[in-house]
PDB file of N, CA and C in Angstrom:
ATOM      1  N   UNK A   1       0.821  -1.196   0.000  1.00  0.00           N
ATOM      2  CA  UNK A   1       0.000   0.000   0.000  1.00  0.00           C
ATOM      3  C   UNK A   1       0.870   1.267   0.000  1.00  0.00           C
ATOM      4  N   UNK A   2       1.978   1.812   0.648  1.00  0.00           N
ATOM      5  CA  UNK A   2       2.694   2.091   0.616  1.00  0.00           C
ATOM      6  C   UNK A   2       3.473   2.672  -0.937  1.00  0.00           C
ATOM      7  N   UNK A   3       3.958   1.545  -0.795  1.00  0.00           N
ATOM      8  CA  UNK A   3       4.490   1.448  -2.723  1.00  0.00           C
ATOM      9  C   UNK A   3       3.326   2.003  -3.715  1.00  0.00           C
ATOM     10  N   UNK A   4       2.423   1.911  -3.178  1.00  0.00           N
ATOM     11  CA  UNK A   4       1.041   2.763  -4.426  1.00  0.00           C
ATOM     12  C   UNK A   4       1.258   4.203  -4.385  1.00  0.00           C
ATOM     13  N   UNK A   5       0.533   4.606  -2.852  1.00  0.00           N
ATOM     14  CA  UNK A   5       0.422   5.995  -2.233  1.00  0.00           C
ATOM     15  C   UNK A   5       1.844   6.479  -2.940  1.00  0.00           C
ATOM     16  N   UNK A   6       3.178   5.898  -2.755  1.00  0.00           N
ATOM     17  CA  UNK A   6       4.475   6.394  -3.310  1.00  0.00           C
ATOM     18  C   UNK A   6       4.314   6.696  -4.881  1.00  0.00           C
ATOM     19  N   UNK A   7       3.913   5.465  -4.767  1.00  0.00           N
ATOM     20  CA  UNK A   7       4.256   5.448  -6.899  1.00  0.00           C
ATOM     21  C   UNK A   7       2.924   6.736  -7.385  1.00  0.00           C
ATOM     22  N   UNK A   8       2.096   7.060  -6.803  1.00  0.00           N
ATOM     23  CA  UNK A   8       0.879   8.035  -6.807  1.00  0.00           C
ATOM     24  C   UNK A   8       1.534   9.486  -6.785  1.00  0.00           C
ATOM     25  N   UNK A   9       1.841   9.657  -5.854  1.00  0.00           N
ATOM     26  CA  UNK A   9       2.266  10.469  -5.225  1.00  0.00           C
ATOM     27  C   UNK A   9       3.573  11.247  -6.246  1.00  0.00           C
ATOM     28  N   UNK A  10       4.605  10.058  -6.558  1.00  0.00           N
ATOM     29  CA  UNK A  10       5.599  10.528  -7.755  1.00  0.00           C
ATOM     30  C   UNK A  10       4.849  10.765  -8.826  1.00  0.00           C
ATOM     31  N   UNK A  11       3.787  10.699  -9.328  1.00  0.00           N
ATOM     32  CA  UNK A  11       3.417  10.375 -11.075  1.00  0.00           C
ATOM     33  C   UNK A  11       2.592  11.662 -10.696  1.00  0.00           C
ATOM     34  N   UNK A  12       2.323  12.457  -9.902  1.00  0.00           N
ATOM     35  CA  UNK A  12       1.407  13.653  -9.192  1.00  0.00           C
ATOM     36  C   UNK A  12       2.208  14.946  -9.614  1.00  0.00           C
ATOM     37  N   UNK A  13       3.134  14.688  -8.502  1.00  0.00           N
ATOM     38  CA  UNK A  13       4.486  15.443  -8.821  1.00  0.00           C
ATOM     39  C   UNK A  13       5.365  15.585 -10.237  1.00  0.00           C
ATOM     40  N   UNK A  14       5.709  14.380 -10.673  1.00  0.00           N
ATOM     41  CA  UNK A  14       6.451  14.526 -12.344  1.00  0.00           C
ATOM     42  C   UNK A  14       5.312  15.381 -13.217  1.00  0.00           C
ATOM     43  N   UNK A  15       3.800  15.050 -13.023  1.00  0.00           N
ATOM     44  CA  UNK A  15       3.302  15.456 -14.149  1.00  0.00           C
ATOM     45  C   UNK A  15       3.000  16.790 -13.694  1.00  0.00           C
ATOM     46  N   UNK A  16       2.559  17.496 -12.544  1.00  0.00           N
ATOM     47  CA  UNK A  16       2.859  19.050 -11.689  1.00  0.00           C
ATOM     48  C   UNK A  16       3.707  19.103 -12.656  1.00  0.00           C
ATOM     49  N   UNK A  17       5.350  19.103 -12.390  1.00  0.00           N
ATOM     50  CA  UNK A  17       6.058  19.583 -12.881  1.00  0.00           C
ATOM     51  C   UNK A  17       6.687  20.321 -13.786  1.00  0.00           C
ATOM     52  N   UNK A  18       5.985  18.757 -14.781  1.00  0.00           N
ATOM     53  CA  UNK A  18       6.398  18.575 -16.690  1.00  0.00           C
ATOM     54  C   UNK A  18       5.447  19.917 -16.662  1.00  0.00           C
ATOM     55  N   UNK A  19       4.377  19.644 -16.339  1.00  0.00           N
ATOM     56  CA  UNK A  19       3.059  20.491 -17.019  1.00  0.00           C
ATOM     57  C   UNK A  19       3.143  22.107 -16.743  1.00  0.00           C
ATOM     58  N   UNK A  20       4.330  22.090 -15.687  1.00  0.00           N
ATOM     59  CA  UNK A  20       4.651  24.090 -15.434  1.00  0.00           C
ATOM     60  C   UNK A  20       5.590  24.377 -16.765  1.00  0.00           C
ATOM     61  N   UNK A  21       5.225  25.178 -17.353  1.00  0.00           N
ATOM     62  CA  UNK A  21       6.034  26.177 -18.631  1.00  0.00           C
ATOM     63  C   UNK A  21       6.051  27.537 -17.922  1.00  0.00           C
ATOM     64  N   UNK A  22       7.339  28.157 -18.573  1.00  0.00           N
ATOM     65  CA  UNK A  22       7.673  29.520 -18.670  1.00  0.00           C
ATOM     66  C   UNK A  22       6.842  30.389 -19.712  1.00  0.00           C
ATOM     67  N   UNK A  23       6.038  30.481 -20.089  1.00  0.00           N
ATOM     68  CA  UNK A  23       5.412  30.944 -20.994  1.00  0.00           C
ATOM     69  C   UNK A  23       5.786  32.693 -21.113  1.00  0.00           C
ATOM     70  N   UNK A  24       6.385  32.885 -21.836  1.00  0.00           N
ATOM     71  CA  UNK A  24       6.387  34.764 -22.385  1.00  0.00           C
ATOM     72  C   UNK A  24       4.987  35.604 -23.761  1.00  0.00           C
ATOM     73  N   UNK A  25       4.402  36.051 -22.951  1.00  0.00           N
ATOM     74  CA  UNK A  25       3.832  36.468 -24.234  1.00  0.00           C
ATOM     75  C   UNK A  25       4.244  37.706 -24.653  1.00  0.00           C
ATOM     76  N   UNK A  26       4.498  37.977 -25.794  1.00  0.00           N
ATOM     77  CA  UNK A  26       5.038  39.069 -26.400  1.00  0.00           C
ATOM     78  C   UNK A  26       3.453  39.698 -26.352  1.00  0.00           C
ATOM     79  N   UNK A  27       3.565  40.931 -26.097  1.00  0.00           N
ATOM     80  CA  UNK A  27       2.038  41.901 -26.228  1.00  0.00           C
ATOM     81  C   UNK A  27       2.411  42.712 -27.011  1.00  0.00           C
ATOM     82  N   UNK A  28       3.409  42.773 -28.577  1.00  0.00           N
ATOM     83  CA  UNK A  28       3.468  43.613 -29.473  1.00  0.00           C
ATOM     84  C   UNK A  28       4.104  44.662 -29.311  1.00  0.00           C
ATOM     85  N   UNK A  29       3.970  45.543 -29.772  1.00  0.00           N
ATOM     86  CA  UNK A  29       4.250  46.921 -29.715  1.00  0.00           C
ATOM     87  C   UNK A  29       3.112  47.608 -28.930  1.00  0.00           C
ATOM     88  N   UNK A  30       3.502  48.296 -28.161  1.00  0.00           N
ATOM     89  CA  UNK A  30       2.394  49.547 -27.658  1.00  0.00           C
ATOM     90  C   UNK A  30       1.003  50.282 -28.633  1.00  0.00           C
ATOM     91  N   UNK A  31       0.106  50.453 -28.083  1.00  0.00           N
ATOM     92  CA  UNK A  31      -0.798  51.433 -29.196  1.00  0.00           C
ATOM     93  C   UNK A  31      -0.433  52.489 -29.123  1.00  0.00           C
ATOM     94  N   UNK A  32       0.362  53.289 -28.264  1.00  0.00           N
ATOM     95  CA  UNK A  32       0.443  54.642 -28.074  1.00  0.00           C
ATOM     96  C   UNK A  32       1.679  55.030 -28.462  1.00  0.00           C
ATOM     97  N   UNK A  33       2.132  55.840 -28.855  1.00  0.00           N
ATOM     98  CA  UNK A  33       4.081  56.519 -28.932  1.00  0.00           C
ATOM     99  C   UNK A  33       3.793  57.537 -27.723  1.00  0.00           C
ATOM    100  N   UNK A  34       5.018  57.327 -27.295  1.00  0.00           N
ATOM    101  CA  UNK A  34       5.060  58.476 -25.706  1.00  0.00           C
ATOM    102  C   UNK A  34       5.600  59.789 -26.613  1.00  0.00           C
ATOM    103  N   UNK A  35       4.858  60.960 -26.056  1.00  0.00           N
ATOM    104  CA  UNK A  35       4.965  61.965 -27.057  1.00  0.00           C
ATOM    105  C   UNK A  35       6.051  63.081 -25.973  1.00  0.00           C
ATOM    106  N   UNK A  36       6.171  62.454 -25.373  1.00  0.00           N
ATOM    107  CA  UNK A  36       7.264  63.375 -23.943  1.00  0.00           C
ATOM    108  C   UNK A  36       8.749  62.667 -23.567  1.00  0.00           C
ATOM    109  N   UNK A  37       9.147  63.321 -22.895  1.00  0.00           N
ATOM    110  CA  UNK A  37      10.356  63.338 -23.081  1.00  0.00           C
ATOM    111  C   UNK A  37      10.139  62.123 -21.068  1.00  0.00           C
ATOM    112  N   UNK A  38      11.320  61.045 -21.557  1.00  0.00           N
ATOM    113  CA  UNK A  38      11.301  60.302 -20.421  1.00  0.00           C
ATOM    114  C   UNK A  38      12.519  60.239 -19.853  1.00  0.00           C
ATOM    115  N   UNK A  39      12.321  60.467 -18.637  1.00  0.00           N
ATOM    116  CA  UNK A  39      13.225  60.933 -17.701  1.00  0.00           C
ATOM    117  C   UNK A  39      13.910  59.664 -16.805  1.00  0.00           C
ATOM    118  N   UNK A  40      14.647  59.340 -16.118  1.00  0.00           N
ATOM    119  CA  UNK A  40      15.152  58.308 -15.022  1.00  0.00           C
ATOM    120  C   UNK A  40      13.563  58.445 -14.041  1.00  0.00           C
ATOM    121  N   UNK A  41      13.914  59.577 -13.506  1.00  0.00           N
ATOM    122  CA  UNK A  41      13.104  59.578 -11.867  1.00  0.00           C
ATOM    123  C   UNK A  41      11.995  60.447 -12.999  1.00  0.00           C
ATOM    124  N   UNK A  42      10.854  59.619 -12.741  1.00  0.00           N
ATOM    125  CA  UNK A  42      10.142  58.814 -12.332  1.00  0.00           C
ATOM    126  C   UNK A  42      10.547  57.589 -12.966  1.00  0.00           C
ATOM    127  N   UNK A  43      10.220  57.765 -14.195  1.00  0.00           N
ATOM    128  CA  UNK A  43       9.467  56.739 -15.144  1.00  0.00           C
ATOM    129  C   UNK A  43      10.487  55.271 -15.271  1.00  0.00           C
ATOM    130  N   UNK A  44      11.594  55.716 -15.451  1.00  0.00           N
ATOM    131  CA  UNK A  44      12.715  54.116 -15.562  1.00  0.00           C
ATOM    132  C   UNK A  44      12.952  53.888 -13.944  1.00  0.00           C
ATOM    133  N   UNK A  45      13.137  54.822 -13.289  1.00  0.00           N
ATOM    134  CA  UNK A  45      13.327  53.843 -11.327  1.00  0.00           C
ATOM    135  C   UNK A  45      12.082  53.631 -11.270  1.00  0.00           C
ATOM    136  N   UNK A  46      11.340  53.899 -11.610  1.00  0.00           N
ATOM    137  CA  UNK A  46       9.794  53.124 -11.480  1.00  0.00           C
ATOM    138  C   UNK A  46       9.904  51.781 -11.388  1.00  0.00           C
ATOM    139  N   UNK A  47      10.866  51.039 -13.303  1.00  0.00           N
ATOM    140  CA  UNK A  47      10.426  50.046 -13.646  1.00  0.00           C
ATOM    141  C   UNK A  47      11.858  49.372 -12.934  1.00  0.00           C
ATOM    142  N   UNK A  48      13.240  49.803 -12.783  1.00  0.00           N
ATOM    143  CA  UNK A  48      13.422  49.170 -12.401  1.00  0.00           C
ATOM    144  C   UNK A  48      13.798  49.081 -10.664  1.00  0.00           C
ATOM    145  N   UNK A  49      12.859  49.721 -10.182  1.00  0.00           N
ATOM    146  CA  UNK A  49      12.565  49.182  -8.624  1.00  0.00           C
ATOM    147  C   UNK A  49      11.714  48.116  -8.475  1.00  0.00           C
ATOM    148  N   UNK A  50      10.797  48.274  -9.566  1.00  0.00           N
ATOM    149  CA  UNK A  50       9.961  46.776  -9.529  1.00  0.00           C
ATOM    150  C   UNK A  50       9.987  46.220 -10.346  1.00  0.00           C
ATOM    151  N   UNK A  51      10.823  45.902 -11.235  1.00  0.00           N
ATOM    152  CA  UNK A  51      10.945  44.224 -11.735  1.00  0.00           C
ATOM    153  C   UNK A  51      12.815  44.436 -11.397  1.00  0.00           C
ATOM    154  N   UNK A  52      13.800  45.220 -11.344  1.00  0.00           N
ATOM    155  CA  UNK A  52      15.480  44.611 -11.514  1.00  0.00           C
ATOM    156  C   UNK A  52      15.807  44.718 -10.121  1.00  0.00           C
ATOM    157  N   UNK A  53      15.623  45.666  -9.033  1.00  0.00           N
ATOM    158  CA  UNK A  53      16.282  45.462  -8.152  1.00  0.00           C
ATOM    159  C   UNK A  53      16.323  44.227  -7.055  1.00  0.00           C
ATOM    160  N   UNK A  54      15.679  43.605  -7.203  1.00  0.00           N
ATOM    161  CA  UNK A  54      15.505  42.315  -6.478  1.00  0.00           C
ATOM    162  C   UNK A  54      16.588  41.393  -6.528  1.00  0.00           C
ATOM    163  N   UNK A  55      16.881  41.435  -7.656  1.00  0.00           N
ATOM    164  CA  UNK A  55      18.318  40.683  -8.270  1.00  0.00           C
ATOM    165  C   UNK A  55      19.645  41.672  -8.014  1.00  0.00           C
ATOM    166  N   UNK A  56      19.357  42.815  -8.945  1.00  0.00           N
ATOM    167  CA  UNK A  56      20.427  44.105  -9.117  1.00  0.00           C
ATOM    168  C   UNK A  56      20.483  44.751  -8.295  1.00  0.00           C
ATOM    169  N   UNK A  57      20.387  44.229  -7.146  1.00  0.00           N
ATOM    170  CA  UNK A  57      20.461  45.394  -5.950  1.00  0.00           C
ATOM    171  C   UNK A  57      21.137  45.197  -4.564  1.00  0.00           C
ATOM    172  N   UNK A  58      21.417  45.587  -3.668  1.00  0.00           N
ATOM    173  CA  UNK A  58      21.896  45.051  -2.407  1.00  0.00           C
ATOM    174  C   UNK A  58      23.174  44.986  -2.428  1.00  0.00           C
ATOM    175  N   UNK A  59      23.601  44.101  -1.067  1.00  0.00           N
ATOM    176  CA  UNK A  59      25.582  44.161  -1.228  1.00  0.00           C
ATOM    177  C   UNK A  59      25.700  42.627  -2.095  1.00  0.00           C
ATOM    178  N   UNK A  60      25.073  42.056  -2.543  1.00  0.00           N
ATOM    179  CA  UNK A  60      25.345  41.186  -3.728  1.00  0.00           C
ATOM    180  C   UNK A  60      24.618  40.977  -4.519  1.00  0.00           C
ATOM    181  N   UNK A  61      24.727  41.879  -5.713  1.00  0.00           N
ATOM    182  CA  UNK A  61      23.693  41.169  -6.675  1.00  0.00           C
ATOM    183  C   UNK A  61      24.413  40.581  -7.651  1.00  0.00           C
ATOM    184  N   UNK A  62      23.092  39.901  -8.247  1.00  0.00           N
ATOM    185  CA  UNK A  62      23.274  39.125  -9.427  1.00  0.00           C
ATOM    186  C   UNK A  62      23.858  39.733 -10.477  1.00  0.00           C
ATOM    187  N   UNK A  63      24.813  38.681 -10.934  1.00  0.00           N
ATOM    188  CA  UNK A  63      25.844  39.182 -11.972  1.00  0.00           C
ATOM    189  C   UNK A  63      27.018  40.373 -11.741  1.00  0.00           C
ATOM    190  N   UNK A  64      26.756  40.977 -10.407  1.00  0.00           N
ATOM    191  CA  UNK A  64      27.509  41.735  -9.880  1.00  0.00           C
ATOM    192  C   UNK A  64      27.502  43.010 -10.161  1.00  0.00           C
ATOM    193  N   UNK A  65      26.377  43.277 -10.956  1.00  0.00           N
ATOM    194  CA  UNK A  65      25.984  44.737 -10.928  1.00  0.00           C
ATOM    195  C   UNK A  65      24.782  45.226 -10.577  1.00  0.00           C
ATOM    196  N   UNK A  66      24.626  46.456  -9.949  1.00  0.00           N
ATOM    197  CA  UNK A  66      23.575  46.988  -9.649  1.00  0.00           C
ATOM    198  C   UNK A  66      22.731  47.985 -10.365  1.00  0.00           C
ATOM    199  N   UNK A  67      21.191  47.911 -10.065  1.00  0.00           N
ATOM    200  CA  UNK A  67      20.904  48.716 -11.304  1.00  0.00           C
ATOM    201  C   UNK A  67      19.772  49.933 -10.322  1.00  0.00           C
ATOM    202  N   UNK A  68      20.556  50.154  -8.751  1.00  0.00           N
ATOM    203  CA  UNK A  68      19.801  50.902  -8.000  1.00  0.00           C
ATOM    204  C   UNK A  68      19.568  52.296  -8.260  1.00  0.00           C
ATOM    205  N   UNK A  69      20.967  52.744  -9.138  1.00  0.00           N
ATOM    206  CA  UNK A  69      20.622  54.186  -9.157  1.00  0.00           C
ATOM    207  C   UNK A  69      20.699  54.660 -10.318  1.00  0.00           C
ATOM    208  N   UNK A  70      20.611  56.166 -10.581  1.00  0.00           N
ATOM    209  CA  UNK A  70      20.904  56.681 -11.844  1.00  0.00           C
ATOM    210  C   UNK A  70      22.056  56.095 -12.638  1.00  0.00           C
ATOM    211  N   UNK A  71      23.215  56.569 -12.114  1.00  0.00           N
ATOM    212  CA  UNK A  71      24.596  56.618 -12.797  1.00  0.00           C
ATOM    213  C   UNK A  71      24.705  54.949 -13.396  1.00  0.00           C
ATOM    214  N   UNK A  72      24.190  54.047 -12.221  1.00  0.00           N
ATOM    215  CA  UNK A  72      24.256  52.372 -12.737  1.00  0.00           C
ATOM    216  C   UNK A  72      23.179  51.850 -13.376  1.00  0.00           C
ATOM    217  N   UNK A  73      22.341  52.632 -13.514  1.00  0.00           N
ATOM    218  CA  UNK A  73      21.456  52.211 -14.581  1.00  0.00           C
ATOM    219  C   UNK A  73      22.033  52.461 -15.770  1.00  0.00           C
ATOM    220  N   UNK A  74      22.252  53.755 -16.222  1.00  0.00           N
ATOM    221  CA  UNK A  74      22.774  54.530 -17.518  1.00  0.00           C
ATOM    222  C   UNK A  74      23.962  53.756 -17.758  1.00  0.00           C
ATOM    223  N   UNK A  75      24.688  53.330 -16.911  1.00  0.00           N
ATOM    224  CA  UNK A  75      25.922  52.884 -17.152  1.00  0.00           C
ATOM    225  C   UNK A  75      26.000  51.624 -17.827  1.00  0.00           C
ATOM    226  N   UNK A  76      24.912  50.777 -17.344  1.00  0.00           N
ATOM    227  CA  UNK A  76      24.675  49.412 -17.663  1.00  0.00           C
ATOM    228  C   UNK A  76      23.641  49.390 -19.117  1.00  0.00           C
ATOM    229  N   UNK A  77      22.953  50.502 -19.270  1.00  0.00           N
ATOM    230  CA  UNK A  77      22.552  50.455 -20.477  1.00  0.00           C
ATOM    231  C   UNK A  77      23.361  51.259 -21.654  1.00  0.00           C
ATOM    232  N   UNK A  78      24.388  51.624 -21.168  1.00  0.00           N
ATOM    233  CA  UNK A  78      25.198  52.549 -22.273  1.00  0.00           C
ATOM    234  C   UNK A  78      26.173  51.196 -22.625  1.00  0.00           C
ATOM    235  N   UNK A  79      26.653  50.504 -21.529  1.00  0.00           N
ATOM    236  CA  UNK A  79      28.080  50.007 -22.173  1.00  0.00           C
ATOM    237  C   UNK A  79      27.674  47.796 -22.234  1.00  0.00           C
ATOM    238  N   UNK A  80      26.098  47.812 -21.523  1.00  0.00           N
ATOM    239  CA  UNK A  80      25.848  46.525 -20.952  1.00  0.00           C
ATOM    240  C   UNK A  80      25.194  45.931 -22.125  1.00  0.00           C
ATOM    241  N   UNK A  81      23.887  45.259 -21.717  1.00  0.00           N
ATOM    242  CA  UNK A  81      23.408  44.800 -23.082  1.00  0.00           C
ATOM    243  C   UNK A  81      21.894  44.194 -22.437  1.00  0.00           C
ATOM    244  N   UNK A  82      21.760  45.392 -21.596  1.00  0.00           N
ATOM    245  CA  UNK A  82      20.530  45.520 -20.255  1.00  0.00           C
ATOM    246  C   UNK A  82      19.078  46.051 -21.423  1.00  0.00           C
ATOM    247  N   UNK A  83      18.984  47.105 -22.469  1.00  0.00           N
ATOM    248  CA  UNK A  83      18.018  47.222 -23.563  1.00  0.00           C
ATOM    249  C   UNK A  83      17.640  45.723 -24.465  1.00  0.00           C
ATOM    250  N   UNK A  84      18.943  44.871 -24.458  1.00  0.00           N
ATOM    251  CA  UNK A  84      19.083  43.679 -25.493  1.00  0.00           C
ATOM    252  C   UNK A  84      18.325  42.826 -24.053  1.00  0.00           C
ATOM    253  N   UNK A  85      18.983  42.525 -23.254  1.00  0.00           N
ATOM    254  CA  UNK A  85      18.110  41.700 -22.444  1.00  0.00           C
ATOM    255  C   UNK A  85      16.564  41.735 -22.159  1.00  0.00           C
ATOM    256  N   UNK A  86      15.998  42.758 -21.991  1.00  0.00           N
ATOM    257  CA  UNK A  86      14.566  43.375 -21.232  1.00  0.00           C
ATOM    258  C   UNK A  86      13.775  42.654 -22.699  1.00  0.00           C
ATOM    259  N   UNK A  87      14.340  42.892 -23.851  1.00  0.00           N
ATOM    260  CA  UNK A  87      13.868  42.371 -25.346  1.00  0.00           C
ATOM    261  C   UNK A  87      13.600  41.210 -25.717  1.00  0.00           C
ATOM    262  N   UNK A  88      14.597  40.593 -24.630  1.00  0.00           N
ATOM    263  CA  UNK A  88      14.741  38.560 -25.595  1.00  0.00           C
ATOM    264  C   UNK A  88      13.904  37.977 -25.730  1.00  0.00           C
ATOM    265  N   UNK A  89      13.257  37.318 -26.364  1.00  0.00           N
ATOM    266  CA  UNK A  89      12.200  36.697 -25.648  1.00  0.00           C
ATOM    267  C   UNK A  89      12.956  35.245 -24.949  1.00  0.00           C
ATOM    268  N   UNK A  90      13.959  34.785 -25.612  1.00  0.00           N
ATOM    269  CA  UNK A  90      14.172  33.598 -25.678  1.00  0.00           C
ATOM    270  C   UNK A  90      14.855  33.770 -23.970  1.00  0.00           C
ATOM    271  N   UNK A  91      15.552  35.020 -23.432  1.00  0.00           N
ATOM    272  CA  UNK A  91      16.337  34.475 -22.510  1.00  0.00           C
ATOM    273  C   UNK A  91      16.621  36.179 -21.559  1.00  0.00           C
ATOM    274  N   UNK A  92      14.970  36.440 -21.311  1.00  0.00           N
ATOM    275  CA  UNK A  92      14.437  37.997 -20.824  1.00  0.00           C
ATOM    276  C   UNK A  92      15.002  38.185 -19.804  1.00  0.00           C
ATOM    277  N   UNK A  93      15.073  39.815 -19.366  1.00  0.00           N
ATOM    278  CA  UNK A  93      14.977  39.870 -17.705  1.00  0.00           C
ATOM    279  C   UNK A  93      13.963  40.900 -17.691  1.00  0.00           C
ATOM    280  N   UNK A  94      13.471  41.115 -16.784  1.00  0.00           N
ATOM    281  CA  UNK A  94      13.569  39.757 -15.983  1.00  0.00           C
ATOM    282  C   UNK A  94      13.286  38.461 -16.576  1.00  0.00           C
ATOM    283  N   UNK A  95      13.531  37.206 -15.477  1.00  0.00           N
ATOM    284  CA  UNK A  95      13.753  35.913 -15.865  1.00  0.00           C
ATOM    285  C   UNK A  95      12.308  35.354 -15.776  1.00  0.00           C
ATOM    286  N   UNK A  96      11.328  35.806 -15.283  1.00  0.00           N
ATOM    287  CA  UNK A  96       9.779  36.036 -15.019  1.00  0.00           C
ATOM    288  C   UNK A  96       9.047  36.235 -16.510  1.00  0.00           C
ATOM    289  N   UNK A  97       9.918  36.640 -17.201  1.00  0.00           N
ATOM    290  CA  UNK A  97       9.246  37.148 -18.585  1.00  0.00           C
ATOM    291  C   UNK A  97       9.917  38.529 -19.163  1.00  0.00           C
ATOM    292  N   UNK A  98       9.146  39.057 -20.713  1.00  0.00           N
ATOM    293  CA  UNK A  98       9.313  40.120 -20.677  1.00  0.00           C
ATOM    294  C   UNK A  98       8.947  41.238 -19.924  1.00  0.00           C
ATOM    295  N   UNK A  99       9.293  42.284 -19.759  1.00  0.00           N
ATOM    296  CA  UNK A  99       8.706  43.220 -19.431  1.00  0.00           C
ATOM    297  C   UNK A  99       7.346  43.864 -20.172  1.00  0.00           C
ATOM    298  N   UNK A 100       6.568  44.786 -19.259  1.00  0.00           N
ATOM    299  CA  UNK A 100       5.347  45.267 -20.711  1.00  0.00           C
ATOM    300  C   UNK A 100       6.156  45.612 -21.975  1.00  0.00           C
ATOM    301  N   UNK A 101       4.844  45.888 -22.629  1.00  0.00           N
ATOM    302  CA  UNK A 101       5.596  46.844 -23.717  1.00  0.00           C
ATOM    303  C   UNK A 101       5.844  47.876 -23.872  1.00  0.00           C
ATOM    304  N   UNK A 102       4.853  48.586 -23.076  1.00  0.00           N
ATOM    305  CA  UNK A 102       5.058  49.876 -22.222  1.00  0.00           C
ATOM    306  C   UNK A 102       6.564  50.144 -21.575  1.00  0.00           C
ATOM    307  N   UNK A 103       6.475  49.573 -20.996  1.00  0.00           N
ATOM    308  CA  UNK A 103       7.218  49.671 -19.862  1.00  0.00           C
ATOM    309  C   UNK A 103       9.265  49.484 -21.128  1.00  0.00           C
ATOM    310  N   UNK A 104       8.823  48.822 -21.996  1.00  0.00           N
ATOM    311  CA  UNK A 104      10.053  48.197 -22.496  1.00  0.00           C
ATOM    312  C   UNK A 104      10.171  49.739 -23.950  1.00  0.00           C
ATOM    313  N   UNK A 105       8.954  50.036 -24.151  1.00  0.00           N
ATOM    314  CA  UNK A 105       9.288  51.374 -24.770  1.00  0.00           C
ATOM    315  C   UNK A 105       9.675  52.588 -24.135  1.00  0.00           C
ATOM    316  N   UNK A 106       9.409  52.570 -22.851  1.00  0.00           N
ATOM    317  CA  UNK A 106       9.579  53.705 -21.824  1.00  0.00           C
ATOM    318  C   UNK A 106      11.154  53.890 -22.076  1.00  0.00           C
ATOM    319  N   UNK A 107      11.921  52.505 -22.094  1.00  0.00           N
ATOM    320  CA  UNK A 107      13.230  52.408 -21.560  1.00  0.00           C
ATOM    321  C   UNK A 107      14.065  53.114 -23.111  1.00  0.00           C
ATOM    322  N   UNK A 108      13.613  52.214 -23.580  1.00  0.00           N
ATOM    323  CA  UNK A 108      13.781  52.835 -25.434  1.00  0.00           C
ATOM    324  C   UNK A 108      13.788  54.210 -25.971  1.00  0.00           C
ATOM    325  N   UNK A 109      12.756  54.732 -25.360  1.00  0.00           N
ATOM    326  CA  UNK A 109      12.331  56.591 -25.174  1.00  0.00           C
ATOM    327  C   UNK A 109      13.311  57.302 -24.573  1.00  0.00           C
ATOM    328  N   UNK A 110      13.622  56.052 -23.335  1.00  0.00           N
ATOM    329  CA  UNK A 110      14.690  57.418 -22.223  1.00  0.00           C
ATOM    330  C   UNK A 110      16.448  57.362 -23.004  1.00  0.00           C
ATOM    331  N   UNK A 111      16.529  56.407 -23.533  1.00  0.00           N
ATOM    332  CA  UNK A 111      17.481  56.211 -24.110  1.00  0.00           C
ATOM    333  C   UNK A 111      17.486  57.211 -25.487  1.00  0.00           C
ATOM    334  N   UNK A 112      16.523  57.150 -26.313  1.00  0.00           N
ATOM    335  CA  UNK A 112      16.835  58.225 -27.607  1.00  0.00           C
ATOM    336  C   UNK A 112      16.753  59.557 -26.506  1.00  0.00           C
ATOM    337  N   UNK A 113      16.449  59.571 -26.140  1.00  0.00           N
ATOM    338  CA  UNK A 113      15.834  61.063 -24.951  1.00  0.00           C
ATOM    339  C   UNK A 113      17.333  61.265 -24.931  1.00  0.00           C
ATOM    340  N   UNK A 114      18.600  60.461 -24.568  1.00  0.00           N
ATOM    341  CA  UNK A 114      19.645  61.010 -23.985  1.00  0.00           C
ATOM    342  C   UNK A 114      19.781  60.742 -22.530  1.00  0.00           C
ATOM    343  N   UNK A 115      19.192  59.654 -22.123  1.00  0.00           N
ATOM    344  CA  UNK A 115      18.888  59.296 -20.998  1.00  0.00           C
ATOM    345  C   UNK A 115      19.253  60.417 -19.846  1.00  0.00           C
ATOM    346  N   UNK A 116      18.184  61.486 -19.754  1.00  0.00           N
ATOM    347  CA  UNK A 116      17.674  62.791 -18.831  1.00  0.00           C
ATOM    348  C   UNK A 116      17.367  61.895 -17.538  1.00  0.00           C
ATOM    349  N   UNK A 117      18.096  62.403 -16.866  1.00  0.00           N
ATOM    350  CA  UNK A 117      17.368  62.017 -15.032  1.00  0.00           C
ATOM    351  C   UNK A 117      16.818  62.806 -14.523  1.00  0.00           C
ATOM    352  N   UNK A 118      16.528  63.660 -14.750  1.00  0.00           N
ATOM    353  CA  UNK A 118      15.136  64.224 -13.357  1.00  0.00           C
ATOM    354  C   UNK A 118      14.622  65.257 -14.903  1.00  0.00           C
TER     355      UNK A 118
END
């Protein structure tokens, strides 16, 4: 009886498992073009206080850089490959998925913008 409840119990679990996917859905392009000029503070520490610093932040983050403030944000998107990542689909960050599309044009905007902080 034992050996059932077990063998049950594994074939429960493997198929849980198998059956979780990462699924990304791409949501296109935006309907809107941002017609203003996008700044760091607000609009990019917005996005990445809530989806990068969790990883990019603290006295160790992931990959060993941080993406808490101005200067290391800009820095990591001027010389990193932090615009190419937020994009992938195949291999995003976050690792949760893409970002909106919003949110992934915002970053795109602040960058032709000349990436302006305040």
């Amino acid at each position: 009886m034992y050996k059932l409840k077990f063998f049950i119990g594994l074939l429960l679990f493997i198929s849980t498992y198998l059956g979780c996917t990462k699924a990304i859905i791409d949501e296109g392009s935006p309907t809107t073009t941002i017609d203003r000029v996008i700044k760091y503070d607000p609009d990019v520490q917005n996005i990445m206080f809530n989806n990068c610093i969790t990883c990019h932040g603290g006295s160790a983050p992931s990959g060993g850089f941080t993406l808490t403030t101005y200067d290391d944000t800009r820095f990591y998107t001027e010389s990193g490959n932090l615009v190419e990542r937020i994009n992938d689909q195949a291999n995003p960050m976050p690792p949760s998925g893409l970002l909106s599309a919003e949110q992934r044009q915002i970053i795109a905007k602040w960058v032709a913008d000349g990436f302006p902080e305040k």
